[in-house]
PDB file of N, CA and C in Angstrom:
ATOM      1  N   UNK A   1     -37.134 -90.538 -27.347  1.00  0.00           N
ATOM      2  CA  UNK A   1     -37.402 -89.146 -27.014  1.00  0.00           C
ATOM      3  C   UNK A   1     -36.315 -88.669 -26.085  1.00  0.00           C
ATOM      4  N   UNK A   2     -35.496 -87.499 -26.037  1.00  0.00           N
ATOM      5  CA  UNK A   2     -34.614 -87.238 -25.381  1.00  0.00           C
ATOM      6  C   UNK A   2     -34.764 -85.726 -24.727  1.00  0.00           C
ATOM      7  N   UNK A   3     -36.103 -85.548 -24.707  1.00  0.00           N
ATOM      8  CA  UNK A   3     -36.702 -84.451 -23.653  1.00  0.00           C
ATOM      9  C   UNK A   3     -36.298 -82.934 -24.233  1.00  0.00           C
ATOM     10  N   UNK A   4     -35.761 -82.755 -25.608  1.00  0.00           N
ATOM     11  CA  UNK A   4     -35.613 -81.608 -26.315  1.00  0.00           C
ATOM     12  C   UNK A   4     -36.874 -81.414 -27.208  1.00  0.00           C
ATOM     13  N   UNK A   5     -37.278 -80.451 -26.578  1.00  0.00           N
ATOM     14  CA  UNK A   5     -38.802 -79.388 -27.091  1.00  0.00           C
ATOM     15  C   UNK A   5     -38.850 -78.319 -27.382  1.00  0.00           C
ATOM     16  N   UNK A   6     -39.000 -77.425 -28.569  1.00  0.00           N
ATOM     17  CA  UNK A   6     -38.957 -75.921 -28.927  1.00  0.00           C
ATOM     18  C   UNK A   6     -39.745 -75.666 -28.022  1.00  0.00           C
ATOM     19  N   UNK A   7     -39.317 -73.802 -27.825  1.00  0.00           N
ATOM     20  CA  UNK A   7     -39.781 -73.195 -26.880  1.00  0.00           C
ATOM     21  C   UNK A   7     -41.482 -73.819 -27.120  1.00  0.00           C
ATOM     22  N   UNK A   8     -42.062 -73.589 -28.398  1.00  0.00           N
ATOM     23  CA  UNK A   8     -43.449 -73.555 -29.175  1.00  0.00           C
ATOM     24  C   UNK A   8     -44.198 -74.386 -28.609  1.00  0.00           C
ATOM     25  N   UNK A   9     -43.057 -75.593 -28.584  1.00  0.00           N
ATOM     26  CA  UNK A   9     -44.267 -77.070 -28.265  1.00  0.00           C
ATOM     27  C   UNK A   9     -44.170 -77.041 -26.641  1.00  0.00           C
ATOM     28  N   UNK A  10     -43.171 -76.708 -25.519  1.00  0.00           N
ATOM     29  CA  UNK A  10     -43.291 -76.603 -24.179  1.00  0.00           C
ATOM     30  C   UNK A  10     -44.475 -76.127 -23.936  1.00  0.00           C
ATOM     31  N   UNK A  11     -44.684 -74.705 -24.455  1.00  0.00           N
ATOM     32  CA  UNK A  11     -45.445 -74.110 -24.328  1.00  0.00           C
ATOM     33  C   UNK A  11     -47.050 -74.573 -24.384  1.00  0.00           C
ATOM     34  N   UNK A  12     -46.921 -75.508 -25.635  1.00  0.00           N
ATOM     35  CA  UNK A  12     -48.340 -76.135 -25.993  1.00  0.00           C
ATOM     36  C   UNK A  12     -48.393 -77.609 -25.105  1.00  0.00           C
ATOM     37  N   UNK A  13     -47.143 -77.989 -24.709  1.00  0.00           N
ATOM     38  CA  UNK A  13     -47.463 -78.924 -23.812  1.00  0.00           C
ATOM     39  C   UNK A  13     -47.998 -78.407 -22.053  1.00  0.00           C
ATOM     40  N   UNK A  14     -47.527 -77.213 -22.131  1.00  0.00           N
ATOM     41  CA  UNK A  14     -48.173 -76.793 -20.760  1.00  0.00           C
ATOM     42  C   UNK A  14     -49.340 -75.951 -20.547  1.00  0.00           C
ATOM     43  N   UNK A  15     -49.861 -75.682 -21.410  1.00  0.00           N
ATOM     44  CA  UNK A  15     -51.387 -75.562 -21.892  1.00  0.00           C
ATOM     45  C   UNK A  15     -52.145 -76.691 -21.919  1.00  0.00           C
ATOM     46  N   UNK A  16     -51.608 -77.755 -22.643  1.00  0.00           N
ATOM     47  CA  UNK A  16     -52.404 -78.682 -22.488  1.00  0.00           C
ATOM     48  C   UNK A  16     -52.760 -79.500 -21.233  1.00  0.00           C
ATOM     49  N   UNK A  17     -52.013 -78.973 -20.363  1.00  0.00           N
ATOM     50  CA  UNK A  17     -51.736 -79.631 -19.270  1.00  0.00           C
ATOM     51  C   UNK A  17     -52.825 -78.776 -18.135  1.00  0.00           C
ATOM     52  N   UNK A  18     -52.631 -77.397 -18.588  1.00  0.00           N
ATOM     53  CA  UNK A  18     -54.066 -76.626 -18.052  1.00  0.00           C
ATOM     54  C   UNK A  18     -55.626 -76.894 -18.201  1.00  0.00           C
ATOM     55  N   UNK A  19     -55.039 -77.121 -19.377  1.00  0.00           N
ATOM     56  CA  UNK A  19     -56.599 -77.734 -20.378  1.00  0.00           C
ATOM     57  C   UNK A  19     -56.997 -78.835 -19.735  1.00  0.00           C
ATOM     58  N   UNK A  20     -56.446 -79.948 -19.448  1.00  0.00           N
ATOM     59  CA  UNK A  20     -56.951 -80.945 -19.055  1.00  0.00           C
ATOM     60  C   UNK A  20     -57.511 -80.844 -17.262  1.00  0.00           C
ATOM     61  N   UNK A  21     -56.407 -79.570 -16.578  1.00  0.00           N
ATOM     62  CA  UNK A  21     -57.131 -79.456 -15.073  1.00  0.00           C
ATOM     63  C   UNK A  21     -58.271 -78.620 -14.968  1.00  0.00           C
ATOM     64  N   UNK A  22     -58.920 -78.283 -16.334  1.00  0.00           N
ATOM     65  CA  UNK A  22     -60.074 -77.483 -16.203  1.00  0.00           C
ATOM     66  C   UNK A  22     -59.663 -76.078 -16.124  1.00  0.00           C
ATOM     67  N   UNK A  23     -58.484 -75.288 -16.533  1.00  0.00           N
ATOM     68  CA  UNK A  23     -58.343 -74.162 -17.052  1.00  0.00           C
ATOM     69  C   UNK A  23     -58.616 -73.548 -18.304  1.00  0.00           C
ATOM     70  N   UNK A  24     -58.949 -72.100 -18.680  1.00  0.00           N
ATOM     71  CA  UNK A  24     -58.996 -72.108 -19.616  1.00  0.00           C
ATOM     72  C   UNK A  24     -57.848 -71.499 -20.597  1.00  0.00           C
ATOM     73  N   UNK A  25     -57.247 -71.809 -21.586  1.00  0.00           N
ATOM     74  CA  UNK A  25     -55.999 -71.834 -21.988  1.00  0.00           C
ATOM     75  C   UNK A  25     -55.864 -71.370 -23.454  1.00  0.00           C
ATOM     76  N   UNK A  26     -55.333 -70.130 -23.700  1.00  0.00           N
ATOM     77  CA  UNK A  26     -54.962 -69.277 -25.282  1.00  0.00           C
ATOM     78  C   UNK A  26     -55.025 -70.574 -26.178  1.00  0.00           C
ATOM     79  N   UNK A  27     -54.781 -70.284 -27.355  1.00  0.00           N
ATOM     80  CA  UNK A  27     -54.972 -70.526 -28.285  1.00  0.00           C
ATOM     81  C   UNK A  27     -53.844 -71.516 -28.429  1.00  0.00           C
ATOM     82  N   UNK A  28     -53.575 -72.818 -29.452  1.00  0.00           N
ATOM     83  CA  UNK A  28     -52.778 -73.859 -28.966  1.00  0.00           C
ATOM     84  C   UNK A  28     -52.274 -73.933 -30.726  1.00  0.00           C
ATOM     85  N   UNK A  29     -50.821 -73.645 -30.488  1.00  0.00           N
ATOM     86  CA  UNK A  29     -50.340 -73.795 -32.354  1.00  0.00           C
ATOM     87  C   UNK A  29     -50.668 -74.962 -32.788  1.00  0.00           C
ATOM     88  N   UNK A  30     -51.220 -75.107 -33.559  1.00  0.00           N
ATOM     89  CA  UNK A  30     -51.235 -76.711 -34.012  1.00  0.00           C
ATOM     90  C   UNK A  30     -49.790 -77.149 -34.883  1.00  0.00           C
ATOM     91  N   UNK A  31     -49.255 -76.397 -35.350  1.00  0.00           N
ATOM     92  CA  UNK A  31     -48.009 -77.217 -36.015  1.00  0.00           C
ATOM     93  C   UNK A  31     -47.011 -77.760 -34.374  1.00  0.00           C
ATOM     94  N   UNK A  32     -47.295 -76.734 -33.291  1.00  0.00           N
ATOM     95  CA  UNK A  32     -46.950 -77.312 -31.679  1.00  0.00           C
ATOM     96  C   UNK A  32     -47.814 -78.395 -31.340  1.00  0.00           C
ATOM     97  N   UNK A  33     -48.941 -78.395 -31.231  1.00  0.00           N
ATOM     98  CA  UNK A  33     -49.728 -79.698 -31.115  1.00  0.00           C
ATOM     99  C   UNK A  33     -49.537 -80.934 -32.175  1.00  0.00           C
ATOM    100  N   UNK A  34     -49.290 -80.657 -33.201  1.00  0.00           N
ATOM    101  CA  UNK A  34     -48.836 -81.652 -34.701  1.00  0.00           C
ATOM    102  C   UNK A  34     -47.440 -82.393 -33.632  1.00  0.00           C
ATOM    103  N   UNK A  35     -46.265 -81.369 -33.607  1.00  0.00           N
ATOM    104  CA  UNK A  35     -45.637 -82.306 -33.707  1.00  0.00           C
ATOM    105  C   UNK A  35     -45.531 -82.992 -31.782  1.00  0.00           C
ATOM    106  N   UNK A  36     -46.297 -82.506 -31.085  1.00  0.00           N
ATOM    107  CA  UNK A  36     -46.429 -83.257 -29.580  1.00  0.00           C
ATOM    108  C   UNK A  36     -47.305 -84.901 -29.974  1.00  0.00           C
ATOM    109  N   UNK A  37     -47.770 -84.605 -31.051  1.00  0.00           N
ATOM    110  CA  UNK A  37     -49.068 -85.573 -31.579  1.00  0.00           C
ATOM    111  C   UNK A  37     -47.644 -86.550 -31.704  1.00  0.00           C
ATOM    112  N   UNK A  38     -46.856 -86.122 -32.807  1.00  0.00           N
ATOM    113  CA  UNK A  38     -45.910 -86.728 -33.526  1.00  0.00           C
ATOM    114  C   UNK A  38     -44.959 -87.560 -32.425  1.00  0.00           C
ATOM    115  N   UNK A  39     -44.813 -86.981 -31.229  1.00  0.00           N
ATOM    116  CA  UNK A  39     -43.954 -87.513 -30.128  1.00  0.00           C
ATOM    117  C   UNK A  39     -44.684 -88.068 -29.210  1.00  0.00           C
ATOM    118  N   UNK A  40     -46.032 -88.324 -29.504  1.00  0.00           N
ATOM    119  CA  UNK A  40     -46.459 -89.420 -28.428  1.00  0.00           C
ATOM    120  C   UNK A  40     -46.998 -88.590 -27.214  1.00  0.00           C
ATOM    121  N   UNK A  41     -47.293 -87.534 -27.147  1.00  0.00           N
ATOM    122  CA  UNK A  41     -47.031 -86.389 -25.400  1.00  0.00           C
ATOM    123  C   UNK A  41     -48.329 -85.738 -26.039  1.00  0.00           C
ATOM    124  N   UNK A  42     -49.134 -85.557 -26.569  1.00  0.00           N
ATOM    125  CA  UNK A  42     -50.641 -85.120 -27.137  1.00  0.00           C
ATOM    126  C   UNK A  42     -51.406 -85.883 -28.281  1.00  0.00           C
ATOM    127  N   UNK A  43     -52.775 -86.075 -28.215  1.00  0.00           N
ATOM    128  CA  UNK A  43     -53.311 -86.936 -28.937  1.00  0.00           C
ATOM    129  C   UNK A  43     -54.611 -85.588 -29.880  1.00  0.00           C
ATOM    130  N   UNK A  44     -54.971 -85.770 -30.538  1.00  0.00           N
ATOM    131  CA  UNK A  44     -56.342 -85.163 -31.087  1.00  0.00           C
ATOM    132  C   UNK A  44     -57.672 -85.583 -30.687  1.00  0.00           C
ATOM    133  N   UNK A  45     -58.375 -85.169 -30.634  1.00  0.00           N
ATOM    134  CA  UNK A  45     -59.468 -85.232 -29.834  1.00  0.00           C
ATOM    135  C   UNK A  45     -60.900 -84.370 -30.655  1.00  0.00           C
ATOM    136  N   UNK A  46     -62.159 -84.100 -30.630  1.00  0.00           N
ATOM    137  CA  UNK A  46     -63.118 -83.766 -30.911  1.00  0.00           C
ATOM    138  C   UNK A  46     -63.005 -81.979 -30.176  1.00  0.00           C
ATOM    139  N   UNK A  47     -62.401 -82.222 -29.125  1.00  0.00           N
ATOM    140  CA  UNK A  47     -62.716 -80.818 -28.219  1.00  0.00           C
ATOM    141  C   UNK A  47     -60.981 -80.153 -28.378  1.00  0.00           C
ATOM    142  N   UNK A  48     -60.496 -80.377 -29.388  1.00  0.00           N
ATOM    143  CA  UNK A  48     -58.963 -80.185 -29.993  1.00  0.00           C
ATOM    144  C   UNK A  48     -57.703 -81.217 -29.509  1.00  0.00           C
ATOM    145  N   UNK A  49     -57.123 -80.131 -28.880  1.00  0.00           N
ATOM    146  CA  UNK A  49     -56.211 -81.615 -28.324  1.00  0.00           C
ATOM    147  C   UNK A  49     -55.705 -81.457 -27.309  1.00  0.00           C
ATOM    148  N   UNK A  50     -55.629 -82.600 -26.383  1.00  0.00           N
ATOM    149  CA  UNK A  50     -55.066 -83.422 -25.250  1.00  0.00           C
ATOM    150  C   UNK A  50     -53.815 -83.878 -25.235  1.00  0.00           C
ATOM    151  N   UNK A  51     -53.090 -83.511 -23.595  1.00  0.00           N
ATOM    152  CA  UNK A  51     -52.346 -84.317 -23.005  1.00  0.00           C
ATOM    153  C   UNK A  51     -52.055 -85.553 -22.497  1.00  0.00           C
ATOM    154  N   UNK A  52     -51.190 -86.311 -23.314  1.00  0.00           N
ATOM    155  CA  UNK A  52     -51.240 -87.724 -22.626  1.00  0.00           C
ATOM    156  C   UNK A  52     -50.692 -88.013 -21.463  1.00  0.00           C
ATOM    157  N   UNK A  53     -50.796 -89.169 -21.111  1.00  0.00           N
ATOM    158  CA  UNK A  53     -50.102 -89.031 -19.708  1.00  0.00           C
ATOM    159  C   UNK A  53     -48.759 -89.255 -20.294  1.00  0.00           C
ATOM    160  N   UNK A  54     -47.775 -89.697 -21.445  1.00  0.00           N
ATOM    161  CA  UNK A  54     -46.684 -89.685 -21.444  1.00  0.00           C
ATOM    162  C   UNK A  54     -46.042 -87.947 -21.058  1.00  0.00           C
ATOM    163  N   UNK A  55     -46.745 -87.260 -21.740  1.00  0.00           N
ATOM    164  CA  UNK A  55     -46.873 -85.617 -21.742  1.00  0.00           C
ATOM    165  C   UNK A  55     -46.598 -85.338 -20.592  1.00  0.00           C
ATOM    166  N   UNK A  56     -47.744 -85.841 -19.633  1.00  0.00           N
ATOM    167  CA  UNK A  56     -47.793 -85.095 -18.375  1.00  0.00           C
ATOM    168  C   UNK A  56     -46.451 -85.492 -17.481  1.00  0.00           C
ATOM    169  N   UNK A  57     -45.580 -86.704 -18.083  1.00  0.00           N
ATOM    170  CA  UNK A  57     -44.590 -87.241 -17.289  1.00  0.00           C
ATOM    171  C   UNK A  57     -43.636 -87.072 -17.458  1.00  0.00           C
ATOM    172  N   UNK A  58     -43.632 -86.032 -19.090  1.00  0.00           N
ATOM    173  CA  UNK A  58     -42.511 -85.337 -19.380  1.00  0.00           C
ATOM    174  C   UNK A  58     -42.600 -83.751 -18.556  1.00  0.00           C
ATOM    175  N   UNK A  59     -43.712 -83.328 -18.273  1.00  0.00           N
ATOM    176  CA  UNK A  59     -43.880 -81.987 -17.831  1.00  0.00           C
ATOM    177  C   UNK A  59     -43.284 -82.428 -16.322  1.00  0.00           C
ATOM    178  N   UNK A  60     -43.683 -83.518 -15.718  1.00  0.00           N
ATOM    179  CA  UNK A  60     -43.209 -83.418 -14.564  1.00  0.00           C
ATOM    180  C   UNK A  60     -41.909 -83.486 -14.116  1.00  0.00           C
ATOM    181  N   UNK A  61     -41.298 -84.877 -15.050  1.00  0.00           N
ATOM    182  CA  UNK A  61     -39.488 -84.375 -15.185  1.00  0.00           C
ATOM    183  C   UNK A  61     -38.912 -83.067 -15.706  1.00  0.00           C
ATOM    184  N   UNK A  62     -39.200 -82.948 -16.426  1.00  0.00           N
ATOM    185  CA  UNK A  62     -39.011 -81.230 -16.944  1.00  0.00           C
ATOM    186  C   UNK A  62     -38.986 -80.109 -15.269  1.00  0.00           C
ATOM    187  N   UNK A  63     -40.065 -79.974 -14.750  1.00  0.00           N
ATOM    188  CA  UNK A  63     -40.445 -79.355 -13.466  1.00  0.00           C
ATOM    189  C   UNK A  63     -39.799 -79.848 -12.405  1.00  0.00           C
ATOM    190  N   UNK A  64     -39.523 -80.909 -12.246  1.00  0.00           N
ATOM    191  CA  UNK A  64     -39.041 -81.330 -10.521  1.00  0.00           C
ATOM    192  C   UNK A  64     -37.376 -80.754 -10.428  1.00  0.00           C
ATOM    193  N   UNK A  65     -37.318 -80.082  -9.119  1.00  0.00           N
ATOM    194  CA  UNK A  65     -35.927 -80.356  -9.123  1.00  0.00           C
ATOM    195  C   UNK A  65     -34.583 -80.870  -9.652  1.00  0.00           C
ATOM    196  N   UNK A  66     -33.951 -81.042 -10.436  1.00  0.00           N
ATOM    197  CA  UNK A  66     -32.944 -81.537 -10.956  1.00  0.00           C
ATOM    198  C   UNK A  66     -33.537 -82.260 -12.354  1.00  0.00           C
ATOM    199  N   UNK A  67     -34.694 -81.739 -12.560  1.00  0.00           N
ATOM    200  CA  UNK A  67     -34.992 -82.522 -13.863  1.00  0.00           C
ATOM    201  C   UNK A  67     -34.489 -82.326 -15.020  1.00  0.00           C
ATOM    202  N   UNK A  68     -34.989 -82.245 -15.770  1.00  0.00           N
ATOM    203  CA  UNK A  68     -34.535 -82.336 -17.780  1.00  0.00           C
ATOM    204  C   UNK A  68     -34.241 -80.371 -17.741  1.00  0.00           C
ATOM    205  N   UNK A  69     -34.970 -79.521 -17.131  1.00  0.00           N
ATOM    206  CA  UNK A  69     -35.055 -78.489 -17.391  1.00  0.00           C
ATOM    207  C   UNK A  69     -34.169 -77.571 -16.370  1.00  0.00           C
ATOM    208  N   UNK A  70     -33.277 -78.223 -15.600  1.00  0.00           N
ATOM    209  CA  UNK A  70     -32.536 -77.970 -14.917  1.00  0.00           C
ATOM    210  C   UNK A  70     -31.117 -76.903 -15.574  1.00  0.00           C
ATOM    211  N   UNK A  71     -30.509 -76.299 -14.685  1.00  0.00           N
ATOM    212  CA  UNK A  71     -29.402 -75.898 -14.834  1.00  0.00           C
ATOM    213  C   UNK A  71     -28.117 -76.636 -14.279  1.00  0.00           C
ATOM    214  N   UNK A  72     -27.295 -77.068 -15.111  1.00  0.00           N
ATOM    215  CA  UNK A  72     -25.885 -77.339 -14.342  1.00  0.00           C
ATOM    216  C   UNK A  72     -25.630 -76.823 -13.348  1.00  0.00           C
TER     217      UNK A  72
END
């Protein structure tokens, strides 16, 4: 995995990431959830779908200071 995510699936990865702290969170693309499924960073579930913790550890490099989502 080399931390490149369409805008689509960021998006559904940081929803899911709401979802899981007990927010409530729009509507979640599933071809964005398909392919987070596909990368290991969301799983399927009964109550739709979940963030894994690989997910949540990409959201957090992504977010910190100098992370993946950084500017030169």
């Amino acid at each position: 995995m080399d931390g490149e995510l369409t805008e689509g699936q960021l998006n559904a990865l940081r929803n899911l990431a709401h979802k899981q702290a007990g927010d409530h969170v729009p509507f979640i693309n599933i071809s964005d959830a398909r392919a987070l499924t596909e990368l290991g960073l969301a799983t399927r579930s009964r109550e739709g779908w979940d963030i894994t913790p690989e997910g949540g550890a990409m959201l957090a490099a992504l977010d910190r200071p100098g992370g993946l989502n950084s500017v030169p």
